[in-house]
Protein backbone atom coordinates (compact mmCIF):
# COMPACT_ATOMS: atom_id res chain seq x y z
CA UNK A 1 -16.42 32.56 -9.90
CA UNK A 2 -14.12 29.81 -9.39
CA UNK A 3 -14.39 27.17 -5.84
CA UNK A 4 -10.98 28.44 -5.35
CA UNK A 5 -11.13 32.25 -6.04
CA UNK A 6 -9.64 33.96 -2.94
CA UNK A 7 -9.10 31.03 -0.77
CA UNK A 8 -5.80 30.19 0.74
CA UNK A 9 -3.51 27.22 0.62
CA UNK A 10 -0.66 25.92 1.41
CA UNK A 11 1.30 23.43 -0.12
CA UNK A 12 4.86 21.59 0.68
CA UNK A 13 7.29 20.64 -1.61
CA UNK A 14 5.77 23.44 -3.62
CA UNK A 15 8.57 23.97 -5.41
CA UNK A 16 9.06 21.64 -8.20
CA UNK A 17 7.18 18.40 -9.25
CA UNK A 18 3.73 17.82 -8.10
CA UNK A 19 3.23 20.14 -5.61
CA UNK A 20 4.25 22.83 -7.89
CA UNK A 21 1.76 21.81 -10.23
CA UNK A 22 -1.05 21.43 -7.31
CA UNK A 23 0.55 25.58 -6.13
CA UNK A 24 0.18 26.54 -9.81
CA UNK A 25 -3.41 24.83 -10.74
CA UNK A 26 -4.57 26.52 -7.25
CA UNK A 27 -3.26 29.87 -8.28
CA UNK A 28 -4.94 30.24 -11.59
CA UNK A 29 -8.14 29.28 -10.41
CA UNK A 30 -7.97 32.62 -7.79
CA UNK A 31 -6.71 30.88 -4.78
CA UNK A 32 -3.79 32.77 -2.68
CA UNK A 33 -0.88 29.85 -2.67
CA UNK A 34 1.95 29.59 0.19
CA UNK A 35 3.89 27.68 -1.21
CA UNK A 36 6.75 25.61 1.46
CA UNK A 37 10.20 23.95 0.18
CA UNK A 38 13.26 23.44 2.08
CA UNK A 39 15.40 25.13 -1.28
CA UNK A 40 15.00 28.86 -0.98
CA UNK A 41 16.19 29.70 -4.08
CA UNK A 42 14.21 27.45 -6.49
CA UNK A 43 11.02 28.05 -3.90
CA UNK A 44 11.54 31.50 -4.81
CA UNK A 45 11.93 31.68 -8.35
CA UNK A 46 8.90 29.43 -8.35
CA UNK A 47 6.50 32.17 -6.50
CA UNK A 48 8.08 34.94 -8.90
CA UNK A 49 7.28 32.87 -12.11
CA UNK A 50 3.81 32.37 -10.50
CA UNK A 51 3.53 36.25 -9.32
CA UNK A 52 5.12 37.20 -13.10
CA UNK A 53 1.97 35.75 -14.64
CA UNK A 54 -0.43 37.62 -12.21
CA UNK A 55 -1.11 34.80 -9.96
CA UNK A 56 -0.68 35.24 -5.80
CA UNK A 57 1.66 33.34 -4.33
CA UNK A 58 3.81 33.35 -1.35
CA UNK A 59 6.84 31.46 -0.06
CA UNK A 60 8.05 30.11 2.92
CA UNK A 61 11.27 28.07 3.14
CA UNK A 62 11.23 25.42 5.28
CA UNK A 63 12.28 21.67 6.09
CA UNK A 64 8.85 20.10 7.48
CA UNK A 65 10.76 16.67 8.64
CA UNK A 66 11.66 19.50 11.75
CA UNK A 67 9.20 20.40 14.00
CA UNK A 68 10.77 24.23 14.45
CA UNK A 69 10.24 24.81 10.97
CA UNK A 70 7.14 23.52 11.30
CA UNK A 71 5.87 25.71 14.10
CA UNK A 72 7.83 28.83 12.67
CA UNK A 73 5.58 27.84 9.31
CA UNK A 74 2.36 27.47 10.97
CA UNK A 75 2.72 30.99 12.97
CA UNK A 76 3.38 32.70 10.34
CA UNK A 77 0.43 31.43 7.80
CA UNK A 78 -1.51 32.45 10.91
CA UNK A 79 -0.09 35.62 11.57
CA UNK A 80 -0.24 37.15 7.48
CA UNK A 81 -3.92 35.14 6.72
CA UNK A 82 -5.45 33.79 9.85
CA UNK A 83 -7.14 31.16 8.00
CA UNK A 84 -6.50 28.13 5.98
CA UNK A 85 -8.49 26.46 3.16
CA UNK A 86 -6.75 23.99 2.29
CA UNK A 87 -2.90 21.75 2.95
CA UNK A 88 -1.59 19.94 0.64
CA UNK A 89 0.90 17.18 1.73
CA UNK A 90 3.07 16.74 -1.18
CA UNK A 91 6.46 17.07 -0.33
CA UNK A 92 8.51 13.26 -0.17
CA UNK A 93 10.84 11.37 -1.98
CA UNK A 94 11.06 7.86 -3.40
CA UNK A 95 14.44 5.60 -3.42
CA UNK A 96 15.41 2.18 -4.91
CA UNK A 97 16.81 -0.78 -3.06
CA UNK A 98 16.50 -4.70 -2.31
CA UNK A 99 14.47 -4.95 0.70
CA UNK A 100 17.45 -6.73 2.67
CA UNK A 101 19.83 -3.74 1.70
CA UNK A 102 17.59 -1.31 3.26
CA UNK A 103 18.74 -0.58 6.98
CA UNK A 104 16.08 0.46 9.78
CA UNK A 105 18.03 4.14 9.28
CA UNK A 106 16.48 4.01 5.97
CA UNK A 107 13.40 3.11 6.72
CA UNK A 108 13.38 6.14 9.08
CA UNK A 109 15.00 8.75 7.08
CA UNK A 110 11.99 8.19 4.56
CA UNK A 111 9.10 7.36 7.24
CA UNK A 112 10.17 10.95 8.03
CA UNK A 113 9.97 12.84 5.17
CA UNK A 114 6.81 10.68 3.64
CA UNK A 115 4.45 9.85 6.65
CA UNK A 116 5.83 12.15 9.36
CA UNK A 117 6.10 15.15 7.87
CA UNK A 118 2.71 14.68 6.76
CA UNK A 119 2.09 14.67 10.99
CA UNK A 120 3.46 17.28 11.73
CA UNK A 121 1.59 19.89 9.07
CA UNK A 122 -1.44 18.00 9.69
CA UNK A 123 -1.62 18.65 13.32
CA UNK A 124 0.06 22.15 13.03
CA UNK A 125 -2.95 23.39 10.80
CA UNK A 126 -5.88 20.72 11.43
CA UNK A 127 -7.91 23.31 13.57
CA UNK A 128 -7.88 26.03 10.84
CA UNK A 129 -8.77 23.55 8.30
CA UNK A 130 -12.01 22.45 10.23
CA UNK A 131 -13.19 25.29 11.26
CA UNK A 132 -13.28 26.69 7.63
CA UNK A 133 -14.58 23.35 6.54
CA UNK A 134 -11.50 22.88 4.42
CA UNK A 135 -9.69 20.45 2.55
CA UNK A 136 -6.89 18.15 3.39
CA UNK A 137 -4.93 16.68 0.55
CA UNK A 138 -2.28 14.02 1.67
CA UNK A 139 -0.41 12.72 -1.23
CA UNK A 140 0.53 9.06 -1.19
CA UNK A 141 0.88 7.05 -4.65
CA UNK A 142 0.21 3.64 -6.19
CA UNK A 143 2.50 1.67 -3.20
CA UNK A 144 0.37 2.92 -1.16
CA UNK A 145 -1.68 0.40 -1.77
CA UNK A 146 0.69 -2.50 -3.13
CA UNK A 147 4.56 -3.16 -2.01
CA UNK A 148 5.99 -3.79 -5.13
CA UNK A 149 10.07 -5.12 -5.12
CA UNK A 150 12.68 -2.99 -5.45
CA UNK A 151 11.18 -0.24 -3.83
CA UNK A 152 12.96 -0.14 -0.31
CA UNK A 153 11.13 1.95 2.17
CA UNK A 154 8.99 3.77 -0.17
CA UNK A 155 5.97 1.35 0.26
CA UNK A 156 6.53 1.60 4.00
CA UNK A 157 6.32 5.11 4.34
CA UNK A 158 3.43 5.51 1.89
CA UNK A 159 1.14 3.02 3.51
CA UNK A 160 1.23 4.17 6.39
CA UNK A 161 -0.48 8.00 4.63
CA UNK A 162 -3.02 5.58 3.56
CA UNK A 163 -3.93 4.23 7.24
CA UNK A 164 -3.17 8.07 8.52
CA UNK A 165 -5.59 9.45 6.47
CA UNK A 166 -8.69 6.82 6.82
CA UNK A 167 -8.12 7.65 10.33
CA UNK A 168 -8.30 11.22 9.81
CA UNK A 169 -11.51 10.91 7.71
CA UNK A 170 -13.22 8.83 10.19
CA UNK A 171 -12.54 11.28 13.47
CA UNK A 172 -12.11 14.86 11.92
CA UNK A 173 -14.74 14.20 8.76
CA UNK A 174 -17.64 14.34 10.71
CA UNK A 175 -16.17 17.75 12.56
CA UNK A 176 -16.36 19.30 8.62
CA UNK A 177 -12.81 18.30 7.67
CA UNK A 178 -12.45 16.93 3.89
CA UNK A 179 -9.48 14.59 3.58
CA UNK A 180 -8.36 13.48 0.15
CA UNK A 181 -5.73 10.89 -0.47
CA UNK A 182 -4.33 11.37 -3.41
CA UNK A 183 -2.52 8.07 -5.26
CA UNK A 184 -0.90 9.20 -8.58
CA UNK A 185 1.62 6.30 -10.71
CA UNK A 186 4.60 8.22 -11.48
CA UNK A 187 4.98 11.55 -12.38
CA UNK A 188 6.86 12.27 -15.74
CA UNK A 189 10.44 14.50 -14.77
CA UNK A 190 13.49 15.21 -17.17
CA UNK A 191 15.77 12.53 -14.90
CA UNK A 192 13.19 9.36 -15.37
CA UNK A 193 15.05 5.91 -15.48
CA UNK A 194 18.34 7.71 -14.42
CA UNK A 195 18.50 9.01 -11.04
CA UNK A 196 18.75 5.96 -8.95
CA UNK A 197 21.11 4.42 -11.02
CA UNK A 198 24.17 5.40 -8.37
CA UNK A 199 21.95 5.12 -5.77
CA UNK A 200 21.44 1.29 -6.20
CA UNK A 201 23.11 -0.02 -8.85
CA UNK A 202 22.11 -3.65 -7.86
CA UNK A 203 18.80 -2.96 -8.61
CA UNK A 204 17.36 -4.28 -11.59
CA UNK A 205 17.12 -1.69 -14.60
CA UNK A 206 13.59 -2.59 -15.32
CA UNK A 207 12.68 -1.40 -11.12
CA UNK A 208 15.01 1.44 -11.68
CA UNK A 209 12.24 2.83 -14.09
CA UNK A 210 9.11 5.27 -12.87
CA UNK A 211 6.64 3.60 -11.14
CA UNK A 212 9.38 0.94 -10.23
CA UNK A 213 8.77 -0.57 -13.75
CA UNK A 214 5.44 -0.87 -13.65
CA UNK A 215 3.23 -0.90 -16.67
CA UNK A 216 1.65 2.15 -16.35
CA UNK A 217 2.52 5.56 -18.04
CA UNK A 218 4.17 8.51 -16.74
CA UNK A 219 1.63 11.20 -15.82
CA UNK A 220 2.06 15.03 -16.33
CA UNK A 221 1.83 16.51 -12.96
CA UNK A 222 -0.28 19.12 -14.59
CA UNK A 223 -2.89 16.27 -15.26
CA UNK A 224 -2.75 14.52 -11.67
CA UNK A 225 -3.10 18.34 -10.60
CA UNK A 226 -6.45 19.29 -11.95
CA UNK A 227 -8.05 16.01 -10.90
CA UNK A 228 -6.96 16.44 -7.36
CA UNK A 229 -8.50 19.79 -7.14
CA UNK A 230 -11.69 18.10 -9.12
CA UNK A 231 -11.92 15.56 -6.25
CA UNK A 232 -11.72 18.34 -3.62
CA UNK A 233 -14.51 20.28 -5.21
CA UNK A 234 -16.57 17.18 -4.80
CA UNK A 235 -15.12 16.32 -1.57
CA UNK A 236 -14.26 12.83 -2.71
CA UNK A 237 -12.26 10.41 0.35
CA UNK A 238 -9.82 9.17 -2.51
CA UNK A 239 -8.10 9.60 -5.93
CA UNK A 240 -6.27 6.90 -7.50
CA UNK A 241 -4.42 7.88 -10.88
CA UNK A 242 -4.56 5.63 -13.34
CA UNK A 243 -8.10 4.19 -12.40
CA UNK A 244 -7.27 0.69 -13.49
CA UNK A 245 -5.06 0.40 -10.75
CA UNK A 246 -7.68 0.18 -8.12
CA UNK A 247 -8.66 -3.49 -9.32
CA UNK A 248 -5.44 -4.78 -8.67
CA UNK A 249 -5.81 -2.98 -5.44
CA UNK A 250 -9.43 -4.50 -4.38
CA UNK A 251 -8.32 -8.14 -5.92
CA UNK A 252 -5.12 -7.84 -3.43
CA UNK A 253 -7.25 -7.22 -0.55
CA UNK A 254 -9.25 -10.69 -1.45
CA UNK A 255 -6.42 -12.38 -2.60
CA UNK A 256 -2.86 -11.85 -1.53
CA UNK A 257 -1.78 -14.58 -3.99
CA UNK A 258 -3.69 -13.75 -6.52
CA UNK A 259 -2.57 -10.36 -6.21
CA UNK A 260 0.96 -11.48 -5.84
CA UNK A 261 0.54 -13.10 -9.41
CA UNK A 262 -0.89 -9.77 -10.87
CA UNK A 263 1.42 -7.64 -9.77
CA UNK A 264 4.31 -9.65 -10.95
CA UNK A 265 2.24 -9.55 -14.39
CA UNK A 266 1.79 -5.62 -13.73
CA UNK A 267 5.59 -4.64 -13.68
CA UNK A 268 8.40 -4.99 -16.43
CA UNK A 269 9.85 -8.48 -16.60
């Protein structure tokens, strides 16, 4: 029988991308998904594709940057399952821009969707999640861990799920709460390269790429998928995806300069 079989969990910005690969990995292994988006119709067709192939899934729309939704979200998980196994913290966007062209408004529009939306389901679901000794996955990425340029708020809002999530492992792990942060390099999508080229067309083409041109590949979100639920299984505090990355990350930490130098080296010139 699989870990998952009959469990339930939830996961935001289930609808495309990453969390729809997290909803869909979780599905096949037996788990009952809810899956959250604000789009209803996409979030929709997604739990009908998943329901078409025999899988159980369920949909709530919902914006989880508002704390209404959030609440009207929470009670009804509670109401149709009272339980939860596991949230996954996936939805969040990303954005191009020269750090002096990105306004304070920025940095909150994306602190909101990336860090404290992440808050908000946290705190809406945390006492479910320890009391069944669950898991919770918070998905940050490779800058959060290194700023690299180009990158406008995103390294802002991600670093701060980093420090969010030690904290969380340090007060709520020894209550029987598993917290995974999850750091994935880009994940590969149909509009790579292209979609922030109106968005900020001063930016340099080479930091318009995934990853903000870094050297790494693009990763099929079915990949980053199975190896977060692999971590949960073992209950591990942290995935970083590629692996490599995480010496640039410890040499940082020792060395700002030196890590400077490397990352420079790391992305496109």
């Amino acid at each position: 029988m699989s870990f998952w079989n009959d469990k339930v969990c939830l996961v935001t910005g289930g609808s495309a991308g990453l969390g729809r690969a997290i909803g869909r990995a979780l599905a096949a292994q037996g788990a009952h998904v809810v899956l959250i988006a604000r789009r209803k119709e996409p979030l929709e067709a997604t739990v009908a594709e998943f329901r078409a192939a025999g899988l159980k899934a369920t949909s709530i729309a919902g914006d989880v940057t508002w704390q209404e939704d959030v609440d009207r979200v929470a009670a009804e998980v509670h109401a149709n399952f009272n339980r939860l196994d596991l949230l996954c913290n996936s939805a969040g966007r990303s954005t191009r821009a020269a750090i002096l062209d990105t306004t304070p408004e920025d940095f909150q529009q994306l602190i909101d969707v990336n860090f404290l939306a992440t808050v908000r389901m946290t705190r809406a679901f945390a006492p479910r999640l320890i009391a069944a000794r669950g898991h919770l996955i918070n998905v940050g990425s490779l800058a959060s861990k290194v700023a690299a340029p180009y990158l406008g708020a995103y390294p802002a809002s991600k670093h701060t799920v980093a420090a969010y999530s030690q904290q969380l492992r340090l007060e709520l792990g020894p209550q029987g709460l598993h917290v995974l942060l999850a750091c994935p390099g880009p994940i590969a999508r149909n509009d790579a390269g292209e979609r922030y080229i109106a968005e900020a067309p001063g930016v340099p083409a080479d930091a318009q790429r995934p990853g903000g041109g870094a050297r790494v590949p693009s990763l099929s979100a079915e990949l980053v998928a199975k190896r977060i639920l692999k971590a949960c299984e073992r209950r591990r505090p942290e995935l970083v995806v590629p692996s490599r990355a995480k010496l640039l990350f410890a040499i940082a930490q020792l060395s700002p300069s030196i890590g400077d130098w490397l990352l420079r080296k790391f992305l496109r010139s």
